[in-house]
PDB file of N, CA and C in Angstrom:
ATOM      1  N   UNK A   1      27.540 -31.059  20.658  1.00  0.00           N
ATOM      2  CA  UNK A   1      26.821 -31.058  19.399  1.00  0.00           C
ATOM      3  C   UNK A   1      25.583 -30.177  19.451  1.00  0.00           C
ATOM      4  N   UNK A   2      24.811 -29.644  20.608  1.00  0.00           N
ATOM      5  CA  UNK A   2      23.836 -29.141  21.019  1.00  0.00           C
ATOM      6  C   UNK A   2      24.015 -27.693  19.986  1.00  0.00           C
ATOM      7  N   UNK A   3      25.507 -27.671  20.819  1.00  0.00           N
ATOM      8  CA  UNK A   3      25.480 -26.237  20.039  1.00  0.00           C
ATOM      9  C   UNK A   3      25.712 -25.698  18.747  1.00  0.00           C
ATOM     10  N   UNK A   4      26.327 -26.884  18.393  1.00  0.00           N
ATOM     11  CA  UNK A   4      26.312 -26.831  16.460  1.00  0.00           C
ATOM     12  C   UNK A   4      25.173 -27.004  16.169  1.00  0.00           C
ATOM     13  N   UNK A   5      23.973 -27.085  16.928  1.00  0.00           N
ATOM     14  CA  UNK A   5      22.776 -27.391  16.049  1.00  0.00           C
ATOM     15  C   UNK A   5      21.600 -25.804  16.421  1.00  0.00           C
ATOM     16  N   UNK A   6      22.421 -25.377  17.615  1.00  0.00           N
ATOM     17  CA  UNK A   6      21.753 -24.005  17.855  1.00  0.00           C
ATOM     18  C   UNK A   6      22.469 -22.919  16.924  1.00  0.00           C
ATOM     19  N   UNK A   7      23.561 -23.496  16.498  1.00  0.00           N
ATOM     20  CA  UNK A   7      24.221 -22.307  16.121  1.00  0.00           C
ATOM     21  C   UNK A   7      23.993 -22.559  14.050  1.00  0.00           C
ATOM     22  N   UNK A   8      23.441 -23.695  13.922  1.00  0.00           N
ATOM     23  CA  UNK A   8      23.214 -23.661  12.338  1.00  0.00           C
ATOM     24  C   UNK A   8      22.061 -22.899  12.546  1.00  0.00           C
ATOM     25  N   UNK A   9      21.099 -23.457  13.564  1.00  0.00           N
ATOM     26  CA  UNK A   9      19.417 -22.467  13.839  1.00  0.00           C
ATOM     27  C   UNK A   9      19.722 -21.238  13.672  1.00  0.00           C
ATOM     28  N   UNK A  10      20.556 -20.847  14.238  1.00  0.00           N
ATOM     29  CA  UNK A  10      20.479 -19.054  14.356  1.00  0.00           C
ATOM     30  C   UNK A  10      21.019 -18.722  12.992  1.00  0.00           C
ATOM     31  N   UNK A  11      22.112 -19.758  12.132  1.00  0.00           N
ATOM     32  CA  UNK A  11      22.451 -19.586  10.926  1.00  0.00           C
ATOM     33  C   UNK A  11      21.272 -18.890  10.024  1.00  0.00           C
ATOM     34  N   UNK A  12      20.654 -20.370  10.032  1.00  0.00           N
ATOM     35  CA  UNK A  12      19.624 -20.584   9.031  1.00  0.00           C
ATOM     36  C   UNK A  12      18.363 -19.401   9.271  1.00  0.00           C
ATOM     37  N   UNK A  13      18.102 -19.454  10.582  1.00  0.00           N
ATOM     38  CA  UNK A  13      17.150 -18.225  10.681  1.00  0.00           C
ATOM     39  C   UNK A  13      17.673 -16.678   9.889  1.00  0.00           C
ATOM     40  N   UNK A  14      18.698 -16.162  10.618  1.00  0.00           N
ATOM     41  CA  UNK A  14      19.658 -15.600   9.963  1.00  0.00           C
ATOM     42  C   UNK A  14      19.710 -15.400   8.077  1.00  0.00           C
ATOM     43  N   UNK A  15      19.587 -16.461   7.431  1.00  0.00           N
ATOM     44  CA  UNK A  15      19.886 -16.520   6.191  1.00  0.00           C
ATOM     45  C   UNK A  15      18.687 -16.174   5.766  1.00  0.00           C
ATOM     46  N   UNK A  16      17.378 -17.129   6.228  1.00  0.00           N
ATOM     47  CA  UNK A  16      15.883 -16.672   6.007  1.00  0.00           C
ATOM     48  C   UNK A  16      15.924 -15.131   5.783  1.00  0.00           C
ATOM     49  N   UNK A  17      16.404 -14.383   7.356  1.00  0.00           N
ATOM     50  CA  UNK A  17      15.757 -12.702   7.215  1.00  0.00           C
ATOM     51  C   UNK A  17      16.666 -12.073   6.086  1.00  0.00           C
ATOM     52  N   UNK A  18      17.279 -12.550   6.144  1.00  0.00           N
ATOM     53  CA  UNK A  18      18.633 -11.784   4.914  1.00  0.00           C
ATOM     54  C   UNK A  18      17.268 -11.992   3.273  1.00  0.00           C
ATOM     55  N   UNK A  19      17.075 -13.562   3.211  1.00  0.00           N
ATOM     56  CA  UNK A  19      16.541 -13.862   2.010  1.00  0.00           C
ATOM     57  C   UNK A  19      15.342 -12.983   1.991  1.00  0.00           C
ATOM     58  N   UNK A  20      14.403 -12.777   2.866  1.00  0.00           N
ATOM     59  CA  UNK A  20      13.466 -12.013   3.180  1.00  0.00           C
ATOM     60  C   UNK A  20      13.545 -10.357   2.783  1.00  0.00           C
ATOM     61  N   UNK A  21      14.422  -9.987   2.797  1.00  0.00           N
ATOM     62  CA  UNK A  21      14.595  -8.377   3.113  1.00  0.00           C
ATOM     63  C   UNK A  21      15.203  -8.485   1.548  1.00  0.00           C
ATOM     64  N   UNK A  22      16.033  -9.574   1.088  1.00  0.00           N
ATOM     65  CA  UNK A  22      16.911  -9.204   0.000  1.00  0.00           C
ATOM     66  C   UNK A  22      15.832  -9.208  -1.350  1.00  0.00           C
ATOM     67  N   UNK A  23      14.758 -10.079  -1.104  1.00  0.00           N
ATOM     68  CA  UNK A  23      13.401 -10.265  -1.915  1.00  0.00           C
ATOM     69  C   UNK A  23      12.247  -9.083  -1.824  1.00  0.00           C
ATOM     70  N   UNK A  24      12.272  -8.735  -0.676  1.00  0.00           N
ATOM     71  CA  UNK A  24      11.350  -6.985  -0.232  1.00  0.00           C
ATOM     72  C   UNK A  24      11.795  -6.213  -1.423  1.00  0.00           C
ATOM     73  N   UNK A  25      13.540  -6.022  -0.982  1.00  0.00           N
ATOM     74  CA  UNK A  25      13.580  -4.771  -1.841  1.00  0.00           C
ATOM     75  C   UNK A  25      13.721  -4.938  -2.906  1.00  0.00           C
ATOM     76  N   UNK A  26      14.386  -6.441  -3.616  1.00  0.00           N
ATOM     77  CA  UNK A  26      13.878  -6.382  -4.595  1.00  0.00           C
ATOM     78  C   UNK A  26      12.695  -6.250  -5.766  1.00  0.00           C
ATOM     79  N   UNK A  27      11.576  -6.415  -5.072  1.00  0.00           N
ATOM     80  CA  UNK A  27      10.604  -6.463  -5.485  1.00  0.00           C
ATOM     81  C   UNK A  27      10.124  -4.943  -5.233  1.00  0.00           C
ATOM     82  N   UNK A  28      10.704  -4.433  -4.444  1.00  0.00           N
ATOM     83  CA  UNK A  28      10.181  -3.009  -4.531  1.00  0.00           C
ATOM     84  C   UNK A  28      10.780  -1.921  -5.476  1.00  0.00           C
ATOM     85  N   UNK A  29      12.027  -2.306  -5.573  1.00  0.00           N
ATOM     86  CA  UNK A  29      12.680  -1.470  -6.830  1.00  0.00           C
ATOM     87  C   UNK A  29      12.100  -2.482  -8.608  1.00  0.00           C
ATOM     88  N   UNK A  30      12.500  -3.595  -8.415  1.00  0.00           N
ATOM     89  CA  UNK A  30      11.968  -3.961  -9.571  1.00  0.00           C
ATOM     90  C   UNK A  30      10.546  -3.852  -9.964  1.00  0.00           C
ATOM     91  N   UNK A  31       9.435  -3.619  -9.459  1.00  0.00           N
ATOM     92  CA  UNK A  31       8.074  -3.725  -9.492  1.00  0.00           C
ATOM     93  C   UNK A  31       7.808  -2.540 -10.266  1.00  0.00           C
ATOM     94  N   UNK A  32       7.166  -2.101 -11.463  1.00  0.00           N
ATOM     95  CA  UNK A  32       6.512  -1.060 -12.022  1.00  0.00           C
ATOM     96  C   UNK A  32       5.118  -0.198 -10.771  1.00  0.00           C
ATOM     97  N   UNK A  33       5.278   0.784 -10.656  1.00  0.00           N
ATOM     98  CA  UNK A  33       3.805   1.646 -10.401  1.00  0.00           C
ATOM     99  C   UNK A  33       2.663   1.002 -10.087  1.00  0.00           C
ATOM    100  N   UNK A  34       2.051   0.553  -9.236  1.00  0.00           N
ATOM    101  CA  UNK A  34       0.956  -0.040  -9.588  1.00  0.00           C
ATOM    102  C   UNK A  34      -0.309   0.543  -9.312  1.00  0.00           C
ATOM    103  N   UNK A  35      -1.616   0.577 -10.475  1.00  0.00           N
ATOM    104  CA  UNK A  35      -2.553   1.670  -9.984  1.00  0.00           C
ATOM    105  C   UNK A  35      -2.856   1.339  -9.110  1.00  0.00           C
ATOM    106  N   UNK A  36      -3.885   2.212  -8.585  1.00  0.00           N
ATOM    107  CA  UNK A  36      -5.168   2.499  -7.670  1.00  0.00           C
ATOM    108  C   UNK A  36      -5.551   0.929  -7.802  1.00  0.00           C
ATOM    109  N   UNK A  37      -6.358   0.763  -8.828  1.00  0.00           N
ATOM    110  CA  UNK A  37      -7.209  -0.091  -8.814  1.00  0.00           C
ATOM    111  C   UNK A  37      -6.075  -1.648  -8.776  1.00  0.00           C
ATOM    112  N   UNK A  38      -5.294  -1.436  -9.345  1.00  0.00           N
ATOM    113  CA  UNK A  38      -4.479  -3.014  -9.097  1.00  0.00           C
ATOM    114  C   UNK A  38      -3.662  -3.104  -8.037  1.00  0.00           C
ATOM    115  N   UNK A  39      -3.580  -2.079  -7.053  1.00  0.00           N
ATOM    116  CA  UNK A  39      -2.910  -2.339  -5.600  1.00  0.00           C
ATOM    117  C   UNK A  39      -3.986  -2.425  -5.016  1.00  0.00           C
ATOM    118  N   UNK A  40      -5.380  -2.209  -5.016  1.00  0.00           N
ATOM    119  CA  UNK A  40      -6.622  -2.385  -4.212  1.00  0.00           C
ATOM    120  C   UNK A  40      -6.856  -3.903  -4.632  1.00  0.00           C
ATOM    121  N   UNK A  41      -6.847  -4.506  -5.762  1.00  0.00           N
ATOM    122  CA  UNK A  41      -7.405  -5.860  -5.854  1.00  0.00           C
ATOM    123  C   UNK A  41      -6.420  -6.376  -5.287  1.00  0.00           C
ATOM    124  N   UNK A  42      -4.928  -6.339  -5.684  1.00  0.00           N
ATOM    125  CA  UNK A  42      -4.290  -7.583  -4.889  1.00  0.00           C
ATOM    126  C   UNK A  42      -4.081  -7.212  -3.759  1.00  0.00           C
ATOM    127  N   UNK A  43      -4.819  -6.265  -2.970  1.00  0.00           N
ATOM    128  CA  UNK A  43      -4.444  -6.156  -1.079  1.00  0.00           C
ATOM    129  C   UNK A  43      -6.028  -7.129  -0.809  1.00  0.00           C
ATOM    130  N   UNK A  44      -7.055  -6.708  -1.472  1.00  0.00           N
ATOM    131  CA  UNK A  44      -8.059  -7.334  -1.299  1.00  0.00           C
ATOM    132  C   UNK A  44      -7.546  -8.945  -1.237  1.00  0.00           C
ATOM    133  N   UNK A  45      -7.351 -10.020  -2.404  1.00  0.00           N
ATOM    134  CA  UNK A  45      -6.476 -11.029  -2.438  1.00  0.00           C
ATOM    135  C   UNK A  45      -5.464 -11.274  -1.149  1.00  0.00           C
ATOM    136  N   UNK A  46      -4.768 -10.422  -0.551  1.00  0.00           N
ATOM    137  CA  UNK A  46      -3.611 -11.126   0.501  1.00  0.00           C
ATOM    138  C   UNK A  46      -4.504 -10.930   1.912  1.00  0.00           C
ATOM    139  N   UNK A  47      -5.696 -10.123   1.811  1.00  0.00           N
ATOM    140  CA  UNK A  47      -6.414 -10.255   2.999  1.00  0.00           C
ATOM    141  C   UNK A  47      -7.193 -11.213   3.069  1.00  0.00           C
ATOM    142  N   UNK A  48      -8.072 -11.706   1.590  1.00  0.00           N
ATOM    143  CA  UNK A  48      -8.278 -12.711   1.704  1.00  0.00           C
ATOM    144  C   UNK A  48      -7.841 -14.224   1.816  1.00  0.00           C
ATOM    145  N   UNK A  49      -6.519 -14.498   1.577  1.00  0.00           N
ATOM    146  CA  UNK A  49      -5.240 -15.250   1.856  1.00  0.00           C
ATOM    147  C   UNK A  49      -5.080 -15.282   3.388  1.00  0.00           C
ATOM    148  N   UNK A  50      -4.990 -14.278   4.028  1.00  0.00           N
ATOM    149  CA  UNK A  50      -5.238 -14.218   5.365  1.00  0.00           C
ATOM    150  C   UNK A  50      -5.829 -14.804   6.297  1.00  0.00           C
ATOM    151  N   UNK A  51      -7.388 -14.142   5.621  1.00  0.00           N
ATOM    152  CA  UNK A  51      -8.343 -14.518   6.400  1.00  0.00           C
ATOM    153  C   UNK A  51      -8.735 -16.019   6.137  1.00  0.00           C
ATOM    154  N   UNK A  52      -8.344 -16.508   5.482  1.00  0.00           N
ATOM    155  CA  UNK A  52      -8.925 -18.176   5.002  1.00  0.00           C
ATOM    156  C   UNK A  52      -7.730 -18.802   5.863  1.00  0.00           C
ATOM    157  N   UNK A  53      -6.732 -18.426   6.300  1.00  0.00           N
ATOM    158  CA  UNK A  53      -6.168 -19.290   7.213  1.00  0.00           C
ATOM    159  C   UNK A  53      -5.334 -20.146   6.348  1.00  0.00           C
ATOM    160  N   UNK A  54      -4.695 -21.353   7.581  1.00  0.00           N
ATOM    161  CA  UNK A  54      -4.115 -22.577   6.901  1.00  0.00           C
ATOM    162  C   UNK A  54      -2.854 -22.259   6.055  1.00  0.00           C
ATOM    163  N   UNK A  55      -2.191 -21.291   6.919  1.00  0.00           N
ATOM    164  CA  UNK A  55      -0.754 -20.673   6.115  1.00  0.00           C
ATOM    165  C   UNK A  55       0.706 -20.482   7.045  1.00  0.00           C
ATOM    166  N   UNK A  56       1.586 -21.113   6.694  1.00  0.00           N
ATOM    167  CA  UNK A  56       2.315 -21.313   7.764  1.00  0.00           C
ATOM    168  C   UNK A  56       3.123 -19.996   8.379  1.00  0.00           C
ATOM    169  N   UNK A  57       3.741 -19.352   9.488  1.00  0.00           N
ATOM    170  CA  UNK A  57       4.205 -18.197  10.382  1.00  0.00           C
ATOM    171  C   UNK A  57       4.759 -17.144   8.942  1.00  0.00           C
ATOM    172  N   UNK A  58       5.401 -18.369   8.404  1.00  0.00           N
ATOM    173  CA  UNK A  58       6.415 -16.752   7.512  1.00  0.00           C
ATOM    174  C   UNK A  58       5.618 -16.970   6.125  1.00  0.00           C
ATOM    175  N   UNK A  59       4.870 -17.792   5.614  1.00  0.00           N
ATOM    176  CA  UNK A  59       3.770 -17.332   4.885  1.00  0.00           C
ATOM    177  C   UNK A  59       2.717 -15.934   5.161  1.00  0.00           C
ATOM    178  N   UNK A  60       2.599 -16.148   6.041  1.00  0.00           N
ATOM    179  CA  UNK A  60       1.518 -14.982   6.947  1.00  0.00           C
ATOM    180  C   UNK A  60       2.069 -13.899   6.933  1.00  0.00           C
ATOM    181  N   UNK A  61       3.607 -13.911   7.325  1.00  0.00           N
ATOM    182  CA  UNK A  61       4.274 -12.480   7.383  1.00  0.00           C
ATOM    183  C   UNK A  61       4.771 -11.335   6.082  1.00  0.00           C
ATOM    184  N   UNK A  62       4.956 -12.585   5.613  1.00  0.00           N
ATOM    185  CA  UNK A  62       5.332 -12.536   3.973  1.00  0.00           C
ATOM    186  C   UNK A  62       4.094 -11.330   3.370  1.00  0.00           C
ATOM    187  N   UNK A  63       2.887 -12.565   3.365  1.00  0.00           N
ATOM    188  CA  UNK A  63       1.489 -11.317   3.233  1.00  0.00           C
ATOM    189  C   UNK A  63       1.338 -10.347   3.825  1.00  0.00           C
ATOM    190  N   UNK A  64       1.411 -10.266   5.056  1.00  0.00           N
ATOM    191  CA  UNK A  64       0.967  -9.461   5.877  1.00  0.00           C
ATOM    192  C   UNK A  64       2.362  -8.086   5.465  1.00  0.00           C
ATOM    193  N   UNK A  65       3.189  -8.183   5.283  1.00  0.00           N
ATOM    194  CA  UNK A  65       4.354  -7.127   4.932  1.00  0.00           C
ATOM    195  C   UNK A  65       3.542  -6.736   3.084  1.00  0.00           C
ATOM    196  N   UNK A  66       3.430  -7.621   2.689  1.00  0.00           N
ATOM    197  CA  UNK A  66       3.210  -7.272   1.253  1.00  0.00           C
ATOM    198  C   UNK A  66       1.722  -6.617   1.178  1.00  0.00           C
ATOM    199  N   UNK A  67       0.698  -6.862   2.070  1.00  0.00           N
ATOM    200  CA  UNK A  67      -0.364  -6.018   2.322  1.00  0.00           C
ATOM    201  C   UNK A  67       0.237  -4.516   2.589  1.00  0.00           C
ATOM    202  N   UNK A  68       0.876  -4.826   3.547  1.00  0.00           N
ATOM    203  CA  UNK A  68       1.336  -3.054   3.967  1.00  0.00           C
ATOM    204  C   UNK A  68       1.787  -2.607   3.067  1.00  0.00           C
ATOM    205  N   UNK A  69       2.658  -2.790   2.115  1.00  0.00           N
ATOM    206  CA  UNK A  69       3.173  -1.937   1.059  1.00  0.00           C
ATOM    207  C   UNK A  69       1.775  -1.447   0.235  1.00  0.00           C
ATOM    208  N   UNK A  70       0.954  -2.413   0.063  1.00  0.00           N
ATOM    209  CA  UNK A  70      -0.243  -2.629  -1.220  1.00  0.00           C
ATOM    210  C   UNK A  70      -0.951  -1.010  -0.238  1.00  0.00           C
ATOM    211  N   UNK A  71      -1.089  -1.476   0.701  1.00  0.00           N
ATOM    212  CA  UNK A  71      -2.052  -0.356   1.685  1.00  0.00           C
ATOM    213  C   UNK A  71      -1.422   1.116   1.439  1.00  0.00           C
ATOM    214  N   UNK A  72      -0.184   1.160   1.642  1.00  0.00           N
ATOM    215  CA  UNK A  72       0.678   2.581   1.514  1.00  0.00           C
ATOM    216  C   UNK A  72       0.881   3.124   0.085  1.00  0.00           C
ATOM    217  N   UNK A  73       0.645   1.618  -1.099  1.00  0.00           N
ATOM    218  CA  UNK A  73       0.580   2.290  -2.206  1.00  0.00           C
ATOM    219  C   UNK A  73      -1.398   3.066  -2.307  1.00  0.00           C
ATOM    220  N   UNK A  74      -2.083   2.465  -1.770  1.00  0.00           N
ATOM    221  CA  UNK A  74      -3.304   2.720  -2.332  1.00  0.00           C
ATOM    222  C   UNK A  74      -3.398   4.285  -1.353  1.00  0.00           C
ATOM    223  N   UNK A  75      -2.973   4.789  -0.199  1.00  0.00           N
ATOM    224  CA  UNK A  75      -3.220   5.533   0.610  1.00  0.00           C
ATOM    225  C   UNK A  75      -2.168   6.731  -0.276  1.00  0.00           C
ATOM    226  N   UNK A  76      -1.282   6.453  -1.079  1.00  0.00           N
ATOM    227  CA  UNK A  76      -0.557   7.645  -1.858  1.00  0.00           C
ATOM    228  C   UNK A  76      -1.558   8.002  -3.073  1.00  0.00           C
ATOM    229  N   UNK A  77      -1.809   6.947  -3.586  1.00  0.00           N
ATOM    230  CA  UNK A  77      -3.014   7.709  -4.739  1.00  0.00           C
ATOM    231  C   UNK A  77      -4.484   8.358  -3.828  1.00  0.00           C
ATOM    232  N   UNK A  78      -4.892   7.982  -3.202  1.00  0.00           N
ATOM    233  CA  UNK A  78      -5.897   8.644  -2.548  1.00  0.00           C
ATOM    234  C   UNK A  78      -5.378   9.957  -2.071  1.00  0.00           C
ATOM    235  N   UNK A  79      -4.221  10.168  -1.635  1.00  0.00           N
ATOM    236  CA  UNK A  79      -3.891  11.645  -1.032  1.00  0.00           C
ATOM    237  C   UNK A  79      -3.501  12.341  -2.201  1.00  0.00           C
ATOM    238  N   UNK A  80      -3.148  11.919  -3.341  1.00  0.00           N
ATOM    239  CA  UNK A  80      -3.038  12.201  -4.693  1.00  0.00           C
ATOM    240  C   UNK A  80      -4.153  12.965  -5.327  1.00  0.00           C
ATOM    241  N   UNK A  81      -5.107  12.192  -5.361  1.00  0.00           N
ATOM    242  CA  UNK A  81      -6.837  12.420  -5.398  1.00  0.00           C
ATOM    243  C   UNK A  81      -7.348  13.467  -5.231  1.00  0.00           C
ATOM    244  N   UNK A  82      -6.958  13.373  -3.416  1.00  0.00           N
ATOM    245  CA  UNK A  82      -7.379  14.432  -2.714  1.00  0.00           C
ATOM    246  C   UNK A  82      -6.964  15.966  -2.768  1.00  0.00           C
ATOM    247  N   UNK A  83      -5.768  15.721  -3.199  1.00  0.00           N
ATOM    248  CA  UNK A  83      -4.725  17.443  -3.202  1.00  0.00           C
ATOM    249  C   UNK A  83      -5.025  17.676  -4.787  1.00  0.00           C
ATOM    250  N   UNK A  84      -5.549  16.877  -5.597  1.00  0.00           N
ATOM    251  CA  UNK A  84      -5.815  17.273  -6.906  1.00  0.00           C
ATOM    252  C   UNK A  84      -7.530  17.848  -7.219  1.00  0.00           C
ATOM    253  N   UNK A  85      -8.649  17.083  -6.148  1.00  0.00           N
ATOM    254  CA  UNK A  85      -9.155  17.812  -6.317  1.00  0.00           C
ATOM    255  C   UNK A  85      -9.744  19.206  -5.256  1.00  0.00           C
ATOM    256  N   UNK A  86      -8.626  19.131  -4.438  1.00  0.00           N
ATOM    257  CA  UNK A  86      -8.743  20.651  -3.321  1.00  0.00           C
ATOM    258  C   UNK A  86      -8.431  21.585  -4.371  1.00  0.00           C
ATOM    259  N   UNK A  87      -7.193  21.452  -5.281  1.00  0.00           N
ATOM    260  CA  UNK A  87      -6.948  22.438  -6.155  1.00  0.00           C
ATOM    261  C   UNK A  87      -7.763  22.796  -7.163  1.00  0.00           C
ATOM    262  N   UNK A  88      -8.686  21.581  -7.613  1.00  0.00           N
ATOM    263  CA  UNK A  88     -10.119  22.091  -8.904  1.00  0.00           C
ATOM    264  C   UNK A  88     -11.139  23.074  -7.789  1.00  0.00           C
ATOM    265  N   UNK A  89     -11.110  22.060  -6.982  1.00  0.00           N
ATOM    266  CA  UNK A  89     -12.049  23.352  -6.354  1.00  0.00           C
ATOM    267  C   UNK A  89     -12.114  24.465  -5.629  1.00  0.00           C
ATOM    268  N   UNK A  90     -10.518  24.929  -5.671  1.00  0.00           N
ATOM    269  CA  UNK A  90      -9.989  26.152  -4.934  1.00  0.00           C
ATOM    270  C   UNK A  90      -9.880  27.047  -6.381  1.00  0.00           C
ATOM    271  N   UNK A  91      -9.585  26.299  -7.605  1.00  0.00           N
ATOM    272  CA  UNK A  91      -9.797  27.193  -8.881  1.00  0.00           C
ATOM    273  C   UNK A  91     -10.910  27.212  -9.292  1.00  0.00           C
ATOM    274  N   UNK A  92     -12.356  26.599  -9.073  1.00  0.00           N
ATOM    275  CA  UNK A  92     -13.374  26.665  -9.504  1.00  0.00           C
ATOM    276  C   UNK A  92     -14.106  27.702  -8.125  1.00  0.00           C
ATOM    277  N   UNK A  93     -13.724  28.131  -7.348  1.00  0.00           N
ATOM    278  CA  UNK A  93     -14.454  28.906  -6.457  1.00  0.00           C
ATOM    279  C   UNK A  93     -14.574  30.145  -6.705  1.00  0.00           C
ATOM    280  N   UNK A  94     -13.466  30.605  -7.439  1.00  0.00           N
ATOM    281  CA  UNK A  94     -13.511  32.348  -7.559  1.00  0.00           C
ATOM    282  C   UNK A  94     -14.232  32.889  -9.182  1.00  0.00           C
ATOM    283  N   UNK A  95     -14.638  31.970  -9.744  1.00  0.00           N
ATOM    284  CA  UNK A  95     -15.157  31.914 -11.072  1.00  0.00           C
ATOM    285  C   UNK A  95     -16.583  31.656 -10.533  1.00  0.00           C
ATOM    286  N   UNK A  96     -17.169  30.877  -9.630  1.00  0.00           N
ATOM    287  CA  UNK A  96     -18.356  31.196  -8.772  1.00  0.00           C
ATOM    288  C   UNK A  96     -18.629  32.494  -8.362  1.00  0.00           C
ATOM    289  N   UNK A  97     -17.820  32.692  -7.568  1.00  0.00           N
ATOM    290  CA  UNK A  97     -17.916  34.071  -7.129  1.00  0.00           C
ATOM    291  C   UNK A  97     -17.917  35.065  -7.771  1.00  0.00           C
ATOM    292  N   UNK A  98     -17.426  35.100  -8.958  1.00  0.00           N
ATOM    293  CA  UNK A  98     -17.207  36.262 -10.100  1.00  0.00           C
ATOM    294  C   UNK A  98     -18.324  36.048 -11.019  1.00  0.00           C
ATOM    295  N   UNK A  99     -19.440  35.170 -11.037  1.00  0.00           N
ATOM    296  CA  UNK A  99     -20.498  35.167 -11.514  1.00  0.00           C
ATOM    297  C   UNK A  99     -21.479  35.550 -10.808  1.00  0.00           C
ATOM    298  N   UNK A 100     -21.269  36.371  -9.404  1.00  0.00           N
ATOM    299  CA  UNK A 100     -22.311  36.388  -8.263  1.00  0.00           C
ATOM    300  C   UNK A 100     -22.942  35.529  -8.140  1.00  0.00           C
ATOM    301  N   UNK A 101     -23.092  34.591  -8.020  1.00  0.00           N
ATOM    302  CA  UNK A 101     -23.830  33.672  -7.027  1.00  0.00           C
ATOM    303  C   UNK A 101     -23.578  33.156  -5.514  1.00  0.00           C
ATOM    304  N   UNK A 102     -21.831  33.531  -5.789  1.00  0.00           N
ATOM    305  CA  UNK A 102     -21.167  33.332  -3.847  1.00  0.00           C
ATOM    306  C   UNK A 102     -22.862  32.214  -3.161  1.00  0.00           C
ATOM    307  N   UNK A 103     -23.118  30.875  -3.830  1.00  0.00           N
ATOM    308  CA  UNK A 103     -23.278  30.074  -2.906  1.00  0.00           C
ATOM    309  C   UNK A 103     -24.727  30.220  -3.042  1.00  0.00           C
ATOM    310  N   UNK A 104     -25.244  31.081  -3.903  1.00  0.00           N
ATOM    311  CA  UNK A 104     -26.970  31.674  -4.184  1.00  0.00           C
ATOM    312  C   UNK A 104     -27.471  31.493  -4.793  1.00  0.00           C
ATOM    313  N   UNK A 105     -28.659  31.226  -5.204  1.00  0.00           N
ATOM    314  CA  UNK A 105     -29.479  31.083  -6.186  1.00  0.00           C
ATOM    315  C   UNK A 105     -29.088  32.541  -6.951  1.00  0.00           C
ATOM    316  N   UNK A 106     -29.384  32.211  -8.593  1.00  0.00           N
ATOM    317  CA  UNK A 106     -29.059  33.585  -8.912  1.00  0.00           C
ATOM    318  C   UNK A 106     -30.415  33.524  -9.925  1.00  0.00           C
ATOM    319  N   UNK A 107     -30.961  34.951  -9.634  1.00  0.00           N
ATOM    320  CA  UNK A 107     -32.283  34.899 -10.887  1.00  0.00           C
ATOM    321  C   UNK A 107     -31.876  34.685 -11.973  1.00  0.00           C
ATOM    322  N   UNK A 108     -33.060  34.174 -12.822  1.00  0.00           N
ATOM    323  CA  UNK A 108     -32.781  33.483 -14.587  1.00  0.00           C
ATOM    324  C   UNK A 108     -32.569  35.157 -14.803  1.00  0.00           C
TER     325      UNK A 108
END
């Protein structure tokens, strides 16, 4: 009987990661865009969920996976950000320069 009861365990564990992964992606295809600012508050929220403790192993993991997504969404708009404004200011440089000032005070 030992082993009908190791072998529902490995079942049931088993069924958990299935339910786990089958809920990830769902939630990752079903989920709309979420901004900047509303993937920063609710990562803020699951860290604070975290950090207050008192949450059982696959509670924790649960967050802790759903932080990482929140983190990788907020780290795509920031590189977003960033390559949008390298390009204002790679087009605003030669319009400097074509006013002579290249970086100078220019007399009134």
């Amino acid at each position: 009987m030992a082993k009908t009861t190791n072998d529902n365990s490995a079942d049931a564990n088993a069924d958990t990661a299935t339910d786990a992964n089958a809920s990830a992606a769902s939630t990752e295809a079903a989920e709309p865009e979420l901004s900047y600012e509303e993937a920063r508050e609710e990562l803020d929220n699951v860290v604070r969920r975290l950090e207050s403790g008192g949450l059982t192993l696959k509670e924790s993991l649960a967050l802790w996976e759903r932080g990482e997504q929140l983190a990788k969404t907020c780290e795509q708009w920031l590189e977003g950000a960033r390559a949008k404004l390298a390009v204002a200011l790679e087009e605003s440089a030669p319009e400097t320069e074509s006013n002579g000032q290249n970086g100078q005070d220019a007399p009134f």
